[in-house]
PDB file of N, CA and C in Angstrom:
ATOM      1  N   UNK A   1      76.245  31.441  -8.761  1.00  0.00           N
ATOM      2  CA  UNK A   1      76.044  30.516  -7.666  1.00  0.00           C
ATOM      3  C   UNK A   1      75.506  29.177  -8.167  1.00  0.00           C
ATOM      4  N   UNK A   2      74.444  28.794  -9.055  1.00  0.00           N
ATOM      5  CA  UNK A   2      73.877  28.108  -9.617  1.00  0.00           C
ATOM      6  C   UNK A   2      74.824  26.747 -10.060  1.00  0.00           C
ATOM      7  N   UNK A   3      75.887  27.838 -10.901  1.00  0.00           N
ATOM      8  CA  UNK A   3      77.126  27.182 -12.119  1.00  0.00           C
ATOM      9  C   UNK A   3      78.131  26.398 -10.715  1.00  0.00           C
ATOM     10  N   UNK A   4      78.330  27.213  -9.843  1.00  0.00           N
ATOM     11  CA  UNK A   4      78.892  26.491  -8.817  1.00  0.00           C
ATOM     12  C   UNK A   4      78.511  25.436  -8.351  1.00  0.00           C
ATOM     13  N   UNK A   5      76.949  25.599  -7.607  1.00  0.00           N
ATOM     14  CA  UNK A   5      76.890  24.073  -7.547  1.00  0.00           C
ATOM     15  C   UNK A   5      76.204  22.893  -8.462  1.00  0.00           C
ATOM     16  N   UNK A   6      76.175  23.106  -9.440  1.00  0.00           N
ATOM     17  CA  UNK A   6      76.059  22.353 -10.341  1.00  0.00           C
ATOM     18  C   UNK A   6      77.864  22.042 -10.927  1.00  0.00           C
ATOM     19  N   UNK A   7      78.737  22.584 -10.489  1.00  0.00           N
ATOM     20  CA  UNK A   7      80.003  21.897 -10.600  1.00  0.00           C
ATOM     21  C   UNK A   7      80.187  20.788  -9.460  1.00  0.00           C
ATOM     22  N   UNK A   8      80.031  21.672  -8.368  1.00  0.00           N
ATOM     23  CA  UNK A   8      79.920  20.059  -6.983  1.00  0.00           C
ATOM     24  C   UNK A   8      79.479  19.229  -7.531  1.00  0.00           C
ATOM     25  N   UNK A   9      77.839  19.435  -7.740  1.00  0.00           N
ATOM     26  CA  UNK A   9      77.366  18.061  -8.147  1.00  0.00           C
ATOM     27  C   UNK A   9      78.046  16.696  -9.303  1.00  0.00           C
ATOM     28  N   UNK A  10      78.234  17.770  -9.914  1.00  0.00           N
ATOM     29  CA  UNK A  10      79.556  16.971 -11.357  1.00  0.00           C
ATOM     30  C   UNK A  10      80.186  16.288 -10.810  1.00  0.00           C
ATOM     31  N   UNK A  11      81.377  17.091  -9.636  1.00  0.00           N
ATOM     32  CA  UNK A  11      82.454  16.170  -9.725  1.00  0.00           C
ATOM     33  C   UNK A  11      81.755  14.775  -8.190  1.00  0.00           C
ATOM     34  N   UNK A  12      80.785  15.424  -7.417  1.00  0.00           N
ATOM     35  CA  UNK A  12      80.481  14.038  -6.833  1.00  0.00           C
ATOM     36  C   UNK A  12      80.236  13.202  -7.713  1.00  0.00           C
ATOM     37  N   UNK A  13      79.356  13.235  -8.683  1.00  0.00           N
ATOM     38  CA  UNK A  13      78.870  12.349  -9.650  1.00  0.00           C
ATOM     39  C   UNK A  13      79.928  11.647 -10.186  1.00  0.00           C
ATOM     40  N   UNK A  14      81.189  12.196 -10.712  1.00  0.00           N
ATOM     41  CA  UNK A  14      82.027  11.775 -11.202  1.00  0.00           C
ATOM     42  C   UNK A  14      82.731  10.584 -10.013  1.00  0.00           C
ATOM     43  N   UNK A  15      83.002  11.155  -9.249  1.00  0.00           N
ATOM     44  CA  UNK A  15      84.051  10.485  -7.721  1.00  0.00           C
ATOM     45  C   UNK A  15      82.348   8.993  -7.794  1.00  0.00           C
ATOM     46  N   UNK A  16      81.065   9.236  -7.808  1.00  0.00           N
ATOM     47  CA  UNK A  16      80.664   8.267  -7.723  1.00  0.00           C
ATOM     48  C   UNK A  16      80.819   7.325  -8.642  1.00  0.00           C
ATOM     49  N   UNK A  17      80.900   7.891 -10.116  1.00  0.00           N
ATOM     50  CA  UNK A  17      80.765   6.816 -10.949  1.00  0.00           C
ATOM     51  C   UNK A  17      82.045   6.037 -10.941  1.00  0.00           C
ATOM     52  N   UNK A  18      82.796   6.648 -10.913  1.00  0.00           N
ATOM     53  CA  UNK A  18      84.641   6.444 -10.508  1.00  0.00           C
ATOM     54  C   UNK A  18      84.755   4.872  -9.683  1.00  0.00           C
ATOM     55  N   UNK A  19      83.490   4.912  -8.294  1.00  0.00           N
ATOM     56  CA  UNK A  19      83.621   4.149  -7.426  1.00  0.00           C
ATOM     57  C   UNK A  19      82.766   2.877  -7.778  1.00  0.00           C
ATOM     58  N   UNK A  20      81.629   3.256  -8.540  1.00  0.00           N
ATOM     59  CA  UNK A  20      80.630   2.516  -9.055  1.00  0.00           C
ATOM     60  C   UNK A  20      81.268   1.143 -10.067  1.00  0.00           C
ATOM     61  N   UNK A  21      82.370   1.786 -11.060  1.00  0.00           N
ATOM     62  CA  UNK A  21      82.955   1.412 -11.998  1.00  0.00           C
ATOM     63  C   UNK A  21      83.997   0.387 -11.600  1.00  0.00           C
ATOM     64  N   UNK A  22      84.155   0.780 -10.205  1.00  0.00           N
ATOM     65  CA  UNK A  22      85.997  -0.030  -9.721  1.00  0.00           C
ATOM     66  C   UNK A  22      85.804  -0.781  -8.824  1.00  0.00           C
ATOM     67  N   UNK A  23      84.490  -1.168  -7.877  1.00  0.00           N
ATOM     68  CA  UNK A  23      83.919  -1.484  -6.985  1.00  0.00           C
ATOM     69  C   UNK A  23      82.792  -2.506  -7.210  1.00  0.00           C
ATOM     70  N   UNK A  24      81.890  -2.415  -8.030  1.00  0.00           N
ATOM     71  CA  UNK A  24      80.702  -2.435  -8.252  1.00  0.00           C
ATOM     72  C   UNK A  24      80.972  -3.717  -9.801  1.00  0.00           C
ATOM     73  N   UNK A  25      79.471  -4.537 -10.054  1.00  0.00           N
ATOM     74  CA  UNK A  25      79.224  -4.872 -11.105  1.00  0.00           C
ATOM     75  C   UNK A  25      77.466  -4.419 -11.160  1.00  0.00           C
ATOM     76  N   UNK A  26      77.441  -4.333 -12.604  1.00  0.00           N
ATOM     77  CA  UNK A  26      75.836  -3.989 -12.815  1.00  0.00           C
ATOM     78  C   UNK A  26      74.913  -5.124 -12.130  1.00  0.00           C
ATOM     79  N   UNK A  27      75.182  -6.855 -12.016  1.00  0.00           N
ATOM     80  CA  UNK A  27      74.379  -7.655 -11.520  1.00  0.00           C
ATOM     81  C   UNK A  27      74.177  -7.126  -9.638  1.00  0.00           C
ATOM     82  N   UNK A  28      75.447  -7.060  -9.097  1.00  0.00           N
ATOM     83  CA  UNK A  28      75.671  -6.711  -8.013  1.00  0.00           C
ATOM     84  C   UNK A  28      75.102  -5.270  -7.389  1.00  0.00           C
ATOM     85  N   UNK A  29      75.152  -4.243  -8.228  1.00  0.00           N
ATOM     86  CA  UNK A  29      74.605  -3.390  -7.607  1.00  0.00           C
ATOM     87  C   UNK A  29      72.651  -3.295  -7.857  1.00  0.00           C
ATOM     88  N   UNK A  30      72.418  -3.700  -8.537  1.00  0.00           N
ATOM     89  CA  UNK A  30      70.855  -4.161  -8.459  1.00  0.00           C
ATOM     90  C   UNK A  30      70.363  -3.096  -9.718  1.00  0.00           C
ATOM     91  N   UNK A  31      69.108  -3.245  -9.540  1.00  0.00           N
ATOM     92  CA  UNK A  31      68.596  -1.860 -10.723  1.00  0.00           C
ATOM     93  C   UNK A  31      68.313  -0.368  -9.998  1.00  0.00           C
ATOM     94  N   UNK A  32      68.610  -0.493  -8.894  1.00  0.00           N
ATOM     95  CA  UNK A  32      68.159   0.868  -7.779  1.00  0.00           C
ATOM     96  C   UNK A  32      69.688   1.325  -8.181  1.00  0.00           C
ATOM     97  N   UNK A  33      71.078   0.971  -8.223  1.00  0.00           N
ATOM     98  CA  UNK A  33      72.384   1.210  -8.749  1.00  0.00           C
ATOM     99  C   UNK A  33      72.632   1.569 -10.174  1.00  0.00           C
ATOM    100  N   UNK A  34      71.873   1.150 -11.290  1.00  0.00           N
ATOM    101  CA  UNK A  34      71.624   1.164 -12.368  1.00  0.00           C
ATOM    102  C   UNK A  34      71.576   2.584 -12.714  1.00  0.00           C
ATOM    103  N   UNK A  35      70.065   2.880 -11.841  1.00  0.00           N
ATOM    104  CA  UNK A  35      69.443   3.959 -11.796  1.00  0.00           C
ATOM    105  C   UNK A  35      70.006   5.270 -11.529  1.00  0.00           C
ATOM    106  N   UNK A  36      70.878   4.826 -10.244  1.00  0.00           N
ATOM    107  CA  UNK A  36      71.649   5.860  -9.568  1.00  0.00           C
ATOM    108  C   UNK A  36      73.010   6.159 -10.760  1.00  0.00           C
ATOM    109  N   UNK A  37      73.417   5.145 -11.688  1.00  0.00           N
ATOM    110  CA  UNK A  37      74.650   5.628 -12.295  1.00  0.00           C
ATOM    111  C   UNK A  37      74.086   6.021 -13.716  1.00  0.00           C
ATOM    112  N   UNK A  38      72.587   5.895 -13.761  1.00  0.00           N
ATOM    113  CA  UNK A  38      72.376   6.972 -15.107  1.00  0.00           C
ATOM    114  C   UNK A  38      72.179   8.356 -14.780  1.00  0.00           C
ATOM    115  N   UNK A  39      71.417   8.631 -13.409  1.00  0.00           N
ATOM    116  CA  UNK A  39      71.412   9.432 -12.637  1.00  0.00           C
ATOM    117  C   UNK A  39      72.212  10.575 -12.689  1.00  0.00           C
ATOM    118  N   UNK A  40      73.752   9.551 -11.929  1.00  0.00           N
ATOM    119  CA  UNK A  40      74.893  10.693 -12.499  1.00  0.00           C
ATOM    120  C   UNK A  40      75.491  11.136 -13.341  1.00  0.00           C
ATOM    121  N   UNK A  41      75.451  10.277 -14.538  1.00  0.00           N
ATOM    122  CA  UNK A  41      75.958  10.269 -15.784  1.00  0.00           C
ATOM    123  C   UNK A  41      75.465  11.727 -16.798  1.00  0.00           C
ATOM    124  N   UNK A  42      74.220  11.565 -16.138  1.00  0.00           N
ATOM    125  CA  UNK A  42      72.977  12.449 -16.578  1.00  0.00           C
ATOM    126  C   UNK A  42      73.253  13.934 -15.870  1.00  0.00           C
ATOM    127  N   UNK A  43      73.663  14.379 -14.325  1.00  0.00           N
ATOM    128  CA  UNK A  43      73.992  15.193 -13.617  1.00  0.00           C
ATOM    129  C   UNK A  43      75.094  15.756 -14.734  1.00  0.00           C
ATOM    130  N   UNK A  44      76.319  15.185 -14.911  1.00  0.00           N
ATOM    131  CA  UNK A  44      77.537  15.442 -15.476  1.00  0.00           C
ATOM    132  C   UNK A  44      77.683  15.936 -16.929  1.00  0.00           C
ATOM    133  N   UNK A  45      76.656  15.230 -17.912  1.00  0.00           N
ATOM    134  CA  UNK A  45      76.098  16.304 -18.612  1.00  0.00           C
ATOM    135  C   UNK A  45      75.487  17.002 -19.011  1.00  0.00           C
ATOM    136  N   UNK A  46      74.692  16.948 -17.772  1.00  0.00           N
ATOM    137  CA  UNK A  46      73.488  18.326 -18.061  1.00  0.00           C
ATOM    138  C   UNK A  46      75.124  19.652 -18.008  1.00  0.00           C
ATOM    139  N   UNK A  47      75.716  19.525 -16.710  1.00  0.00           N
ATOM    140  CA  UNK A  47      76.604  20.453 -16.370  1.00  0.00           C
ATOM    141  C   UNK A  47      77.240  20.966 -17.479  1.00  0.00           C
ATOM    142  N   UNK A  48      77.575  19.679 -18.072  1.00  0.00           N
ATOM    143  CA  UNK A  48      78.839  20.093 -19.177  1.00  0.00           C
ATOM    144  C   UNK A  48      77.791  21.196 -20.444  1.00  0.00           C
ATOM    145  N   UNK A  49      76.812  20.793 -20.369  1.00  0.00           N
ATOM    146  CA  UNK A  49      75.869  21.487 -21.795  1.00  0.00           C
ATOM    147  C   UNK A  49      75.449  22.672 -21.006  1.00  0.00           C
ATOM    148  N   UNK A  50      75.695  22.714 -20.042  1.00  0.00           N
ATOM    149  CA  UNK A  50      75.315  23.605 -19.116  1.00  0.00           C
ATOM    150  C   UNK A  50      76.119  25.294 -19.648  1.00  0.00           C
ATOM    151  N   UNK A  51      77.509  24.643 -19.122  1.00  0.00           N
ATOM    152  CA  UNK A  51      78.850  25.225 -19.759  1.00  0.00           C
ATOM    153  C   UNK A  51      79.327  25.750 -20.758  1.00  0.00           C
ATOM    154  N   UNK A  52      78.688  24.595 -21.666  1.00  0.00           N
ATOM    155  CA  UNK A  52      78.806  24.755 -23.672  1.00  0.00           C
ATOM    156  C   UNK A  52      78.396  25.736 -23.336  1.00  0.00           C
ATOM    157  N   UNK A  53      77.060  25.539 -23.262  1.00  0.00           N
ATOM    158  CA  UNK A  53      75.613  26.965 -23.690  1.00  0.00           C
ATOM    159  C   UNK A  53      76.983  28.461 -22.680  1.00  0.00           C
ATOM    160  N   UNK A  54      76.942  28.704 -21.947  1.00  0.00           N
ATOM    161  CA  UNK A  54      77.259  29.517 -21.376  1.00  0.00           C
ATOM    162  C   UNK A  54      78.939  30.069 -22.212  1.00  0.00           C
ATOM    163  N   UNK A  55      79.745  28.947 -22.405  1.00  0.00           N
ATOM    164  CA  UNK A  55      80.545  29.559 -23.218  1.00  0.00           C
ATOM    165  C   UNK A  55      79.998  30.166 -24.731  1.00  0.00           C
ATOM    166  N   UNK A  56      79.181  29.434 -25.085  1.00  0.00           N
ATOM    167  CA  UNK A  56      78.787  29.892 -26.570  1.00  0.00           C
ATOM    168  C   UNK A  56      77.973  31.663 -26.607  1.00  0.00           C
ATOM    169  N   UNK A  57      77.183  31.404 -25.228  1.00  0.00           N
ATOM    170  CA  UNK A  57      76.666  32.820 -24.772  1.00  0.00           C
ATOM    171  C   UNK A  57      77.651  34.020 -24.958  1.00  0.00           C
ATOM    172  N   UNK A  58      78.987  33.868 -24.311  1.00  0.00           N
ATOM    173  CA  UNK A  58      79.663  34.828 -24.057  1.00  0.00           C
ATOM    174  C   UNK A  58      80.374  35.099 -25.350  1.00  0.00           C
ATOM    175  N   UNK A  59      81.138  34.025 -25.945  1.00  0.00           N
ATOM    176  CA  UNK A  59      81.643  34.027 -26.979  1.00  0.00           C
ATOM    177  C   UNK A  59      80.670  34.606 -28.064  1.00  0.00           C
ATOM    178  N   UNK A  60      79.287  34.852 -28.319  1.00  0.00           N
ATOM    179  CA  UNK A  60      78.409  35.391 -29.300  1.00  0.00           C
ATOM    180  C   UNK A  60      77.846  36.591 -28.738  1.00  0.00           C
ATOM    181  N   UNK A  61      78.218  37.307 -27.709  1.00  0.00           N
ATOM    182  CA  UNK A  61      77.926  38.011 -26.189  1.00  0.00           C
ATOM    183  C   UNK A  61      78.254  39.598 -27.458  1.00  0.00           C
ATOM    184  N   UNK A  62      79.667  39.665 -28.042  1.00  0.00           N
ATOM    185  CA  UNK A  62      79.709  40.341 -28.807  1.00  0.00           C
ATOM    186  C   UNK A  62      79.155  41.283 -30.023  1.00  0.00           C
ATOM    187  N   UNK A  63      78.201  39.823 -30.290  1.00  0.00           N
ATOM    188  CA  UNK A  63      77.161  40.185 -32.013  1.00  0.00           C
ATOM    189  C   UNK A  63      75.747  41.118 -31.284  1.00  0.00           C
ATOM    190  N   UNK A  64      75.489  42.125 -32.018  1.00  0.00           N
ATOM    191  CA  UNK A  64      74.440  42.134 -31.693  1.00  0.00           C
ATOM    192  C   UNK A  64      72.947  41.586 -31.800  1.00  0.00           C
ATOM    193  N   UNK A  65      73.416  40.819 -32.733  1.00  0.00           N
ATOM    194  CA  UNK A  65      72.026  40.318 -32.797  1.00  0.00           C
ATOM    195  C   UNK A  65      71.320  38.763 -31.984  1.00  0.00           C
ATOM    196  N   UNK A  66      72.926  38.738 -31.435  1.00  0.00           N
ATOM    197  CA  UNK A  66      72.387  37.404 -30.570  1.00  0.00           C
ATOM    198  C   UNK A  66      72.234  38.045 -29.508  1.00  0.00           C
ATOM    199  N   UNK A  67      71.028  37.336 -28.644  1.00  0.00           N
ATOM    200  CA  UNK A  67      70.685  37.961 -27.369  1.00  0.00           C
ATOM    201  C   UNK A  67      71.103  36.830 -26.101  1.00  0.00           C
ATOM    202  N   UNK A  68      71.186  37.342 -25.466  1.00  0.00           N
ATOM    203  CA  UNK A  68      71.327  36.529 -23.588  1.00  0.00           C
ATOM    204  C   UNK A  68      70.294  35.787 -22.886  1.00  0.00           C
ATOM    205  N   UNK A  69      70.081  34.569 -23.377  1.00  0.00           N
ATOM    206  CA  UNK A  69      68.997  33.877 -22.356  1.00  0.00           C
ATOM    207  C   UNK A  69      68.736  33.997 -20.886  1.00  0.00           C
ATOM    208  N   UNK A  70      68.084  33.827 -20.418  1.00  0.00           N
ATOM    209  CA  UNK A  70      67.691  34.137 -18.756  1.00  0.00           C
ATOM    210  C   UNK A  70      68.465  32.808 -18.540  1.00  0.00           C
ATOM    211  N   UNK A  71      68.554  32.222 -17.319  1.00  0.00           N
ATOM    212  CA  UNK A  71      69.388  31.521 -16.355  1.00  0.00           C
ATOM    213  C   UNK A  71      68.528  29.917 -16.615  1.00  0.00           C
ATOM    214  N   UNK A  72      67.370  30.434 -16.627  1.00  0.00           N
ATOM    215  CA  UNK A  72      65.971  29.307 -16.910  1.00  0.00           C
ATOM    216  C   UNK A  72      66.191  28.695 -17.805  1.00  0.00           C
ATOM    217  N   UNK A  73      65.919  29.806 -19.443  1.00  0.00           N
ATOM    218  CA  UNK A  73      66.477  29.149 -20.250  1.00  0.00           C
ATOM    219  C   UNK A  73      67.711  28.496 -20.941  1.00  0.00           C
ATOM    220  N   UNK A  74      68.262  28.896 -20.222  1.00  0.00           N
ATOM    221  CA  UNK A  74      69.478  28.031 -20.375  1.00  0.00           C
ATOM    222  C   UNK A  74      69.744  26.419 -19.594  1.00  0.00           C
ATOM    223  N   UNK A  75      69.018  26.451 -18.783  1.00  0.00           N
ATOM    224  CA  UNK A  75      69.410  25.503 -17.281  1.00  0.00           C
ATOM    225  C   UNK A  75      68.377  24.565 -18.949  1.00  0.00           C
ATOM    226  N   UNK A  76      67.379  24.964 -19.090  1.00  0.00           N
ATOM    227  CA  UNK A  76      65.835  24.028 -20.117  1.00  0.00           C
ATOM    228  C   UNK A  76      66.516  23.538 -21.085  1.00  0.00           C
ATOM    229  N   UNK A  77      67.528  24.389 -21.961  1.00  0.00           N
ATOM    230  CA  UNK A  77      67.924  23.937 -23.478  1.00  0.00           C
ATOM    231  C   UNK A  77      69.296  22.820 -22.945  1.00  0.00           C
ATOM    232  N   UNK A  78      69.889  23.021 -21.520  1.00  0.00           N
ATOM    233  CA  UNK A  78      70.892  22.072 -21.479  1.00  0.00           C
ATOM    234  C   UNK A  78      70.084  20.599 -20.959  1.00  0.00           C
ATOM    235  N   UNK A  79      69.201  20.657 -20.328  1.00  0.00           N
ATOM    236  CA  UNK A  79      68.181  19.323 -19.818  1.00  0.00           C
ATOM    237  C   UNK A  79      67.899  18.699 -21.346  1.00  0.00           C
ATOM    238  N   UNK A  80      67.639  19.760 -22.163  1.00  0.00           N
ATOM    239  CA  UNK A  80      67.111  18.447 -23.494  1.00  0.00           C
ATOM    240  C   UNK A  80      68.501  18.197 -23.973  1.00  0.00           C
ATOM    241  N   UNK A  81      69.222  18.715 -24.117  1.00  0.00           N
ATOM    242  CA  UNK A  81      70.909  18.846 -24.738  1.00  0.00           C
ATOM    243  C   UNK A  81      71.153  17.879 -24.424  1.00  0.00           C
ATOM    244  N   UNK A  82      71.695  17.573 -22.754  1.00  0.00           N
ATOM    245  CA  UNK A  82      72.297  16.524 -21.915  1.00  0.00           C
ATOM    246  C   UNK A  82      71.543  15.358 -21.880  1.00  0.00           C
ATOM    247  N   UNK A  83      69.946  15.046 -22.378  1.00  0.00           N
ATOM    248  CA  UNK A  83      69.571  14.245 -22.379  1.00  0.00           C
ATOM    249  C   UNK A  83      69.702  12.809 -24.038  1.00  0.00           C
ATOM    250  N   UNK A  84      69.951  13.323 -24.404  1.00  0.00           N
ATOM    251  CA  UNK A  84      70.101  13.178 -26.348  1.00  0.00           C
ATOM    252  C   UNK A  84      71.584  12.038 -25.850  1.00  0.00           C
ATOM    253  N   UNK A  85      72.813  12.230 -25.215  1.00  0.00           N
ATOM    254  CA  UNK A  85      74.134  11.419 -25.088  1.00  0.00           C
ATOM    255  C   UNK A  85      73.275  10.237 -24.289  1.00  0.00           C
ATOM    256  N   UNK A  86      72.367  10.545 -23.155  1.00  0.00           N
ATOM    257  CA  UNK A  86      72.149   9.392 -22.218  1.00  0.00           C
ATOM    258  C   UNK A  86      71.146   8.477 -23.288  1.00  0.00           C
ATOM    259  N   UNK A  87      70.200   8.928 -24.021  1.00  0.00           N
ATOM    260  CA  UNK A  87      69.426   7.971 -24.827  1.00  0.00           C
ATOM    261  C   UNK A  87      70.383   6.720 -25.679  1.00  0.00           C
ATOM    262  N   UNK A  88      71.345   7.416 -26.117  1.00  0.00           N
ATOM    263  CA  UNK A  88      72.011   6.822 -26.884  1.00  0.00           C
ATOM    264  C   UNK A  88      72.662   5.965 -26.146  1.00  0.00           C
ATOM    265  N   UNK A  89      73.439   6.289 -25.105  1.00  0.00           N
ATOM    266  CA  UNK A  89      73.865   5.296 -23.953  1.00  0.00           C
ATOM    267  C   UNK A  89      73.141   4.382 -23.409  1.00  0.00           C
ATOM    268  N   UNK A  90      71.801   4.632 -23.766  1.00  0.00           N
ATOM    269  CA  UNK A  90      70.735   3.265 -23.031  1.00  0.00           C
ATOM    270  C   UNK A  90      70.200   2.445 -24.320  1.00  0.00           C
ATOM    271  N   UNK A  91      70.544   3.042 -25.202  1.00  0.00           N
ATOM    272  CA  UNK A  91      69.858   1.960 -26.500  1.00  0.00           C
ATOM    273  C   UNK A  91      71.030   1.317 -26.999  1.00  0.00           C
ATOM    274  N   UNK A  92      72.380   1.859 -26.507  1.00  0.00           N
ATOM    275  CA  UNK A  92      73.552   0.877 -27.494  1.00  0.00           C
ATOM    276  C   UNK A  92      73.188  -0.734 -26.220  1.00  0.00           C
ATOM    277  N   UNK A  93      73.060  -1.182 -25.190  1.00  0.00           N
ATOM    278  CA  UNK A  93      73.032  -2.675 -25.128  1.00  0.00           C
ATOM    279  C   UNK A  93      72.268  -3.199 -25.971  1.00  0.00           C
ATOM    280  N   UNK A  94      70.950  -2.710 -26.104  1.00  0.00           N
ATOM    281  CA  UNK A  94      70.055  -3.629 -26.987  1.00  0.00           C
ATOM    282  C   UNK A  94      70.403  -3.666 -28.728  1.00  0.00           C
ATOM    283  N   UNK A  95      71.439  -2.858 -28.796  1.00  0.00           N
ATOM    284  CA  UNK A  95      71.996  -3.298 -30.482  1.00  0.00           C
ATOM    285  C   UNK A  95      71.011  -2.642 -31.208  1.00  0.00           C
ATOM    286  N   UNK A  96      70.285  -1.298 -30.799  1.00  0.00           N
ATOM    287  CA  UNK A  96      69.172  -0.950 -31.937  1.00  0.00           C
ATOM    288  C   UNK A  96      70.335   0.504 -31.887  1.00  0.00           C
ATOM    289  N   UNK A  97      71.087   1.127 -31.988  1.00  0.00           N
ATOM    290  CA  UNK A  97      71.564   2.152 -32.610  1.00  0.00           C
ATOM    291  C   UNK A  97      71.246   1.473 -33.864  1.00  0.00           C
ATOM    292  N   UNK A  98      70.855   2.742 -34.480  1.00  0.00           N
ATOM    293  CA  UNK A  98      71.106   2.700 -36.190  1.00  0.00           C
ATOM    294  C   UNK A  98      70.727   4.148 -36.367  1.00  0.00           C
ATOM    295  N   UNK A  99      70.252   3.991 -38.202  1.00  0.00           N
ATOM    296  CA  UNK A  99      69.783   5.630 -38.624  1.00  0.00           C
ATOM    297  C   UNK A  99      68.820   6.165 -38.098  1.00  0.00           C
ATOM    298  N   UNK A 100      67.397   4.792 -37.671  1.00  0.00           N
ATOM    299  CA  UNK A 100      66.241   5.680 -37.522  1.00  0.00           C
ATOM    300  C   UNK A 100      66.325   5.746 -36.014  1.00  0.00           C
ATOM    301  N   UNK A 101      67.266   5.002 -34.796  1.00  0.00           N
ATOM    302  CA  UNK A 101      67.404   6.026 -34.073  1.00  0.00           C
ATOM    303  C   UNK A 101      67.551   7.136 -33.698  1.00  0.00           C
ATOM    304  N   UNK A 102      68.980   7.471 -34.352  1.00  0.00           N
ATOM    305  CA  UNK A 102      69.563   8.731 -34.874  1.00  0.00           C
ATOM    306  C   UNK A 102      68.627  10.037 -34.952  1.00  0.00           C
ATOM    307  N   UNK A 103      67.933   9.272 -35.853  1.00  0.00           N
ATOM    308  CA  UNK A 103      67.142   9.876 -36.425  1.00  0.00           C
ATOM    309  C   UNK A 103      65.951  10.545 -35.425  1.00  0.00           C
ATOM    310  N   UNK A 104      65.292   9.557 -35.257  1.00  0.00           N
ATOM    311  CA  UNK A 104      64.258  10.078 -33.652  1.00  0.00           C
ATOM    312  C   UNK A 104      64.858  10.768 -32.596  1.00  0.00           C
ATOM    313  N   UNK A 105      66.243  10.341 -32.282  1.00  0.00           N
ATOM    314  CA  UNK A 105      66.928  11.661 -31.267  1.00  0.00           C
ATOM    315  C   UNK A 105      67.196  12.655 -31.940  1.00  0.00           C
ATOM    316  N   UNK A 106      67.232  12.908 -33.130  1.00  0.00           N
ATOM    317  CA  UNK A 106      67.636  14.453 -33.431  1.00  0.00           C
ATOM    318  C   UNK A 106      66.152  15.243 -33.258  1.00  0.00           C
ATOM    319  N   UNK A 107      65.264  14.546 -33.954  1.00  0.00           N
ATOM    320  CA  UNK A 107      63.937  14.809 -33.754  1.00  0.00           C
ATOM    321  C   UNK A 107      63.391  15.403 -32.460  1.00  0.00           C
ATOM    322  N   UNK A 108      63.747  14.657 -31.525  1.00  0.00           N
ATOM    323  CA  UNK A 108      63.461  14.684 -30.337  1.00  0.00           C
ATOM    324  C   UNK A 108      63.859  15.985 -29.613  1.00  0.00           C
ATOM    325  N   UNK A 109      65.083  16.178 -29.832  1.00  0.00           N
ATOM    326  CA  UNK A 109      66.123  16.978 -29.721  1.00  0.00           C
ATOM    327  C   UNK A 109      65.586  17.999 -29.984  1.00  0.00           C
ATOM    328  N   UNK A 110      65.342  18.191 -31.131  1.00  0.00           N
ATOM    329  CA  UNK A 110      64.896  19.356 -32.019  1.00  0.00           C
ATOM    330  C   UNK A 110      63.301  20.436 -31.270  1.00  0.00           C
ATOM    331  N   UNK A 111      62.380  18.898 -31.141  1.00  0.00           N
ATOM    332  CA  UNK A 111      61.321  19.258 -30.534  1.00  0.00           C
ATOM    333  C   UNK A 111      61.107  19.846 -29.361  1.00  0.00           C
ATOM    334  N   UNK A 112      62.370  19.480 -28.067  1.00  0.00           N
ATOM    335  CA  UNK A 112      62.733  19.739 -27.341  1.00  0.00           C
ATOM    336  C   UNK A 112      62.999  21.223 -26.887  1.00  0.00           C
ATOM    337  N   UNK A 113      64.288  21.659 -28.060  1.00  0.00           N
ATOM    338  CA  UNK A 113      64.617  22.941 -27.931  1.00  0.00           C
ATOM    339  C   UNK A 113      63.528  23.692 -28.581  1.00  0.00           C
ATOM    340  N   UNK A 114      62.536  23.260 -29.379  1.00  0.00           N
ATOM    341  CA  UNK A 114      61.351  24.308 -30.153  1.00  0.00           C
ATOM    342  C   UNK A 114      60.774  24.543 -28.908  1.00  0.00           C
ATOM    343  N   UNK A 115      59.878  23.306 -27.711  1.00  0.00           N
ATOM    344  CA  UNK A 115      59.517  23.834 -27.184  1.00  0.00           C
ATOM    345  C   UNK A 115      59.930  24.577 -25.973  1.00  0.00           C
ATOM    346  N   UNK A 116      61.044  24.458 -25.790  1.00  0.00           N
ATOM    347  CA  UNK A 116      61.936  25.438 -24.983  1.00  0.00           C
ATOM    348  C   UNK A 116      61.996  26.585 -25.585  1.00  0.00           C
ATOM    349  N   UNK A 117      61.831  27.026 -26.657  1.00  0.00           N
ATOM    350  CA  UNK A 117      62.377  28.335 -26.955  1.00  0.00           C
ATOM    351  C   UNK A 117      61.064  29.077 -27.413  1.00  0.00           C
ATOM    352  N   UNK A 118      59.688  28.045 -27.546  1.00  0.00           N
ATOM    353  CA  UNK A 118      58.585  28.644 -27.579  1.00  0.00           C
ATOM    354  C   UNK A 118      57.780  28.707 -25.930  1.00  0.00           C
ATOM    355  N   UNK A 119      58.079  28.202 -25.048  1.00  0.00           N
ATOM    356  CA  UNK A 119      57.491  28.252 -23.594  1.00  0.00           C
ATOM    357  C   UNK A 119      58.125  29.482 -22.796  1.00  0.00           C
ATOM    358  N   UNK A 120      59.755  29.186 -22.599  1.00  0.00           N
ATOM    359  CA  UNK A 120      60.415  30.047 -21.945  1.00  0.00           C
ATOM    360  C   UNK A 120      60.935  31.339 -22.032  1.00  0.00           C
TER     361      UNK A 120
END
């Protein structure tokens, strides 16, 4: 039920950004619009890492030694997952991608899923 509507939400997100993109300029829609299209951007791939994780689950579903996360942890490791594409999407205007970005999002990343997999 969960996976379901977290697909709705996707494809509204999508149909919004769709409209945002063809309709809309960033001066014109203000920073409350800004907000709303990182918003969805952010909805769309939490979903998609959402998915990964869940295909990778089943597909390793086989081994025994990998085990089945609860619903929680999975929903936790795709929030830091899906968040790592949007950073990068907000630091390429200001021209600071480089290594030691890179670098701090993997970090980040990393720290992320440690403490996800040490809390949950």
């Amino acid at each position: 039920m969960r996976g379901r509507i977290m697909l709705l939400f996707s494809i509204v997100s999508c149909i919004g950004i769709l409209a945002m993109l063809n309709f809309t300029t960033p001066t014109g829609v203000g920073v409350i619009g800004v907000l709303v299209f990182f918003t969805m951007i952010f909805i769309i791939l939490f979903t998609l890492m959402y998915y990964v994780i869940k295909i990778f689950q089943r597909i390793l579903k086989d081994k025994k030694s990998v085990r089945s996360y609860s619903e929680n942890k999975t929903c936790a490791y795709a929030l830091v997952l899906a968040f790592a594409p949007l950073m990068l999407l907000i630091a390429n205007p200001s021209s600071s991608v480089n290594i030691v970005t890179i670098g701090l999002l993997i970090v980040f990343v990393l720290v992320g899923c440690f403490f996800v997999h040490k809390r949950l």
